[in-house]
N, C-alpha and C. Protein backbone atom coordinates (compact mmCIF):
# COMPACT_ATOMS: atom_id res chain seq x y z
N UNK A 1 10.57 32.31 -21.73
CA UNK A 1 11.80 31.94 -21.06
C UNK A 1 11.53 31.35 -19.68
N UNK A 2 10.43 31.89 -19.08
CA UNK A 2 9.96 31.07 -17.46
C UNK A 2 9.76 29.94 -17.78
N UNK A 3 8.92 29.59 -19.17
CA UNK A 3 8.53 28.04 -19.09
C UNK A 3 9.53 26.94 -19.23
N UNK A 4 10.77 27.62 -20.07
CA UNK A 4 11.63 26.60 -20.31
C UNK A 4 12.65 26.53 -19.12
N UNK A 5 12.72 27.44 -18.36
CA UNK A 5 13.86 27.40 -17.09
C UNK A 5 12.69 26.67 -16.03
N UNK A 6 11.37 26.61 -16.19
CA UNK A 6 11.11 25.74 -15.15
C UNK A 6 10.92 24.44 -15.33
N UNK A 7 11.00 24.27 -17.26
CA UNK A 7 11.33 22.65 -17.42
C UNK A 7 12.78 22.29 -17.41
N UNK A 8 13.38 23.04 -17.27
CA UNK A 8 14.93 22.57 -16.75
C UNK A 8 15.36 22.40 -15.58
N UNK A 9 14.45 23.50 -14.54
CA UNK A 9 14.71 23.06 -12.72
C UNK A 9 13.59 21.52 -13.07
N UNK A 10 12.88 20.86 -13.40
CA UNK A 10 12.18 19.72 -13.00
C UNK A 10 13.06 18.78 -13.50
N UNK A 11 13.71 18.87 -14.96
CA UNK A 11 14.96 17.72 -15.61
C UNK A 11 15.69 17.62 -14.28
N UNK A 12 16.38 18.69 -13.94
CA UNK A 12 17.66 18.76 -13.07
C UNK A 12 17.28 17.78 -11.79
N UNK A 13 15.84 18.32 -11.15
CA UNK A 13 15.13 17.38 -10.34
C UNK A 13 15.38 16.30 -10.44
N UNK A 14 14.33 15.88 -11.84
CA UNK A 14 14.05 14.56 -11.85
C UNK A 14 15.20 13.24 -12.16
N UNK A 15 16.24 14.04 -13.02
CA UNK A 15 17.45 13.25 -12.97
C UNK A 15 18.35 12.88 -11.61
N UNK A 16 18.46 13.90 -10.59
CA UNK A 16 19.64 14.21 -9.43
C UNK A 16 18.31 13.12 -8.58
N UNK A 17 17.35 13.23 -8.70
CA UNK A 17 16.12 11.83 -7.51
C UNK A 17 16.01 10.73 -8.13
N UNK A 18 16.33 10.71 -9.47
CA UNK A 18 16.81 8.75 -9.54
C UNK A 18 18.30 8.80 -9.62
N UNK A 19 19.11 9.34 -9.42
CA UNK A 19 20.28 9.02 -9.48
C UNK A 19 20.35 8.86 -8.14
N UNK A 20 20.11 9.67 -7.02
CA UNK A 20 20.19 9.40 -5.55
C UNK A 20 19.11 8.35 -5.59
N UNK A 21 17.85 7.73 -5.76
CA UNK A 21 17.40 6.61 -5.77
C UNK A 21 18.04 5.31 -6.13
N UNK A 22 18.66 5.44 -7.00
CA UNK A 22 18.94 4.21 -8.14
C UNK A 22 20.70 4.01 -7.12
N UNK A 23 21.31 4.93 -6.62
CA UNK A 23 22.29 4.61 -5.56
C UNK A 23 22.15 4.30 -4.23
N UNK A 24 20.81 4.50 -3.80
CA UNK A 24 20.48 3.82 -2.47
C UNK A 24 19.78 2.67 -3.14
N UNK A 25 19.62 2.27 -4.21
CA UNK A 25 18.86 0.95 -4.29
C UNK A 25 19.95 0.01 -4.13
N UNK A 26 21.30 0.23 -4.82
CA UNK A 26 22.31 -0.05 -5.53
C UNK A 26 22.84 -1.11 -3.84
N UNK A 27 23.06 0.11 -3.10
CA UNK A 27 23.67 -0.04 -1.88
C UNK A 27 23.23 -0.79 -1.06
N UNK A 28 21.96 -0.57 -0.77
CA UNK A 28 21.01 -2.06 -0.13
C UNK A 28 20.93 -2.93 -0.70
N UNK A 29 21.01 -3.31 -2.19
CA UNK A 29 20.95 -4.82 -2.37
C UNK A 29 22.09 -4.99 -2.56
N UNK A 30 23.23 -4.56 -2.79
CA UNK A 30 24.86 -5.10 -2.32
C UNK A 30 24.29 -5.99 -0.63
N UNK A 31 24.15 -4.82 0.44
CA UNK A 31 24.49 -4.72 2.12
C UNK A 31 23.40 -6.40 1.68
N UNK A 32 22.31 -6.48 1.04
CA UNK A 32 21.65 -8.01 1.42
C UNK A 32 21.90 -8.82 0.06
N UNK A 33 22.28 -8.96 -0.62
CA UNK A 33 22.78 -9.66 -1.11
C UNK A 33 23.77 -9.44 -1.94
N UNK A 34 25.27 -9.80 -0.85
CA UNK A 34 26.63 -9.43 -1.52
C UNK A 34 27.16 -11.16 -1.94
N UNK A 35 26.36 -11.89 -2.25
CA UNK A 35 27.04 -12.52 -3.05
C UNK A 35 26.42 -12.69 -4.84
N UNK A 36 25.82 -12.11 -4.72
CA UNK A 36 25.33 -12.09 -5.70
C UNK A 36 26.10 -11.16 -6.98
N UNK A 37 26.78 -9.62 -6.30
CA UNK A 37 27.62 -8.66 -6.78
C UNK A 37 28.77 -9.80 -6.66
N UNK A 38 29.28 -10.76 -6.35
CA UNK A 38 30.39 -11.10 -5.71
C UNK A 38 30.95 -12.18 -6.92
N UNK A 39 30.06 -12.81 -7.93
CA UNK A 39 30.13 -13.82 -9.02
C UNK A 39 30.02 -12.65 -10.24
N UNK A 40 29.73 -11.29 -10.08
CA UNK A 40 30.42 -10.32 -11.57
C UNK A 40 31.61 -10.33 -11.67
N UNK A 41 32.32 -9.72 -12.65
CA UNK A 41 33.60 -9.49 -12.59
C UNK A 41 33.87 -8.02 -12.44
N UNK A 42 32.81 -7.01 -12.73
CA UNK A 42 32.92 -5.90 -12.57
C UNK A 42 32.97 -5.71 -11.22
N UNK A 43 33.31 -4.56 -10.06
CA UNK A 43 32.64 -3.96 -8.78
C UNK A 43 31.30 -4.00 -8.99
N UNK A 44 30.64 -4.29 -7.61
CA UNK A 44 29.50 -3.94 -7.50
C UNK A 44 28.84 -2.18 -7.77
N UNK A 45 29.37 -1.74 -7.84
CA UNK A 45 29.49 0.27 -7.60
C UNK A 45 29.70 0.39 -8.92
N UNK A 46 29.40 -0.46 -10.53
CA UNK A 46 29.70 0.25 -10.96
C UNK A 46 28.41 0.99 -12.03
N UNK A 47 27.47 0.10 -11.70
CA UNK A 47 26.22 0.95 -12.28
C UNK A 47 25.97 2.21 -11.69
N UNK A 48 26.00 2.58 -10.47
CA UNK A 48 26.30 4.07 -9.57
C UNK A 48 27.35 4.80 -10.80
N UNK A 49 28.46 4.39 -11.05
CA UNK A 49 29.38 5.31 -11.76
C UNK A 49 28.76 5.50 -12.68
N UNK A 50 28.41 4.69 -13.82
CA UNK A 50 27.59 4.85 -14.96
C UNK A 50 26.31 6.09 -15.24
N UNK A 51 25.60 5.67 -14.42
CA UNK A 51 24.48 6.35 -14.13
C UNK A 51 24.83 7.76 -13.55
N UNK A 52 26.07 8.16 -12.71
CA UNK A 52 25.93 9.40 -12.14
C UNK A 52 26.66 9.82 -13.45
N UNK A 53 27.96 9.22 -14.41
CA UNK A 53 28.13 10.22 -15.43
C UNK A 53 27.21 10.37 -16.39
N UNK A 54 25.98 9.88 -16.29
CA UNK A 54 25.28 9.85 -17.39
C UNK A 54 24.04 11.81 -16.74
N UNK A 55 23.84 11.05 -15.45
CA UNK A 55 23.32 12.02 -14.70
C UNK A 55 24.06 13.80 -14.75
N UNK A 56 25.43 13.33 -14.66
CA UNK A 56 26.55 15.03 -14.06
C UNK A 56 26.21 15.36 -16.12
N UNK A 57 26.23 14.38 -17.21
CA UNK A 57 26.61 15.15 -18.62
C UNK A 57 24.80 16.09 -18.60
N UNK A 58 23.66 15.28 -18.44
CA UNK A 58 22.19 16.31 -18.45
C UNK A 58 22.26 17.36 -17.49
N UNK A 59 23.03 17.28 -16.32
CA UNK A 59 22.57 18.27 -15.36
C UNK A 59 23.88 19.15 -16.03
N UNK A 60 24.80 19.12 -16.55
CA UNK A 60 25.55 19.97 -17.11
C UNK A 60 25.08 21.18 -18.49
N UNK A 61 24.76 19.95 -18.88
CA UNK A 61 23.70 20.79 -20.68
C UNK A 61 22.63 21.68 -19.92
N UNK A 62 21.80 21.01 -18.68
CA UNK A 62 21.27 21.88 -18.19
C UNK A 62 21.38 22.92 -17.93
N UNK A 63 22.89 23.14 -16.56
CA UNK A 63 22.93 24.24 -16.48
C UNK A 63 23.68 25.14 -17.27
N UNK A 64 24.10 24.66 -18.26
CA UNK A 64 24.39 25.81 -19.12
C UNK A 64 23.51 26.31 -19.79
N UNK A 65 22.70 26.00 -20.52
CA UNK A 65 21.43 26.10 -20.92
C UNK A 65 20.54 27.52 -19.92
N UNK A 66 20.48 26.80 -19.10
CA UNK A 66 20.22 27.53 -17.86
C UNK A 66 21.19 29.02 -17.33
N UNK A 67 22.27 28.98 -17.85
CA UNK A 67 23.12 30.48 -17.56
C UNK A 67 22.90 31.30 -18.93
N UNK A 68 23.11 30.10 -19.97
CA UNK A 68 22.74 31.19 -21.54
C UNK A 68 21.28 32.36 -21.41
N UNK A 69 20.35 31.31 -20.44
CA UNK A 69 18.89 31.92 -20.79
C UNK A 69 19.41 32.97 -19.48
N UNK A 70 19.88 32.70 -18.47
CA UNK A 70 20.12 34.49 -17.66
C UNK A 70 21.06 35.10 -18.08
N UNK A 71 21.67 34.91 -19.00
CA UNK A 71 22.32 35.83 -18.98
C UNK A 71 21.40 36.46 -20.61
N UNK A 72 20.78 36.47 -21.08
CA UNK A 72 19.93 36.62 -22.11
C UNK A 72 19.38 37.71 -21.39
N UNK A 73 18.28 37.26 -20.53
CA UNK A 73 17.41 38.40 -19.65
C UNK A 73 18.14 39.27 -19.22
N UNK A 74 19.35 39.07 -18.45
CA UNK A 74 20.49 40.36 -17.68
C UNK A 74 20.36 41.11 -18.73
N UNK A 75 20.83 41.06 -20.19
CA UNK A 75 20.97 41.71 -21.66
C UNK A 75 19.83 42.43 -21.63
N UNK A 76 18.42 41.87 -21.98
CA UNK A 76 17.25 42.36 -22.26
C UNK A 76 16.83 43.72 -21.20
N UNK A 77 17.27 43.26 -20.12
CA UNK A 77 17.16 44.05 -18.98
C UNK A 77 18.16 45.35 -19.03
């Protein structure tokens, strides 16, 4: 049970540091090149939306995942 709750704190990691990456990338190349966002028809912001619901549905499975397995041990205990 340690090994799999500490491959779920590194998912949770590694998803929540490209999602905060991939939204500061997002944001600086809008701030230098806003005309480029400016000939889509979508917002520029909307790969940020995409990506963070894609990000909030894993870190969710996670942490549930993650309360099933303590509350398992609370039991065992």
């Amino acid at each position: 049970m340690k090994k799999l709750n500490h491959i779920l704190n590194i998912i949770i990691g590694a998803f929540g540091g490209a999602f905060i990456g991939h939204g500061i990338y997002i944001v600086w190349d809008f701030k230098t090149n806003p005309k480029l966002y400016a000939m889509q028809s979508a917002p520029w912001y909307t790969s940020i939306l995409v990506y963070g619901v894609f990000t909030l549905v894993v870190l969710l499975v996670c942490i549930v995942i993650k309360a099933i397995i303590r509350h398992k041990q609370k039991k065992a205990d």
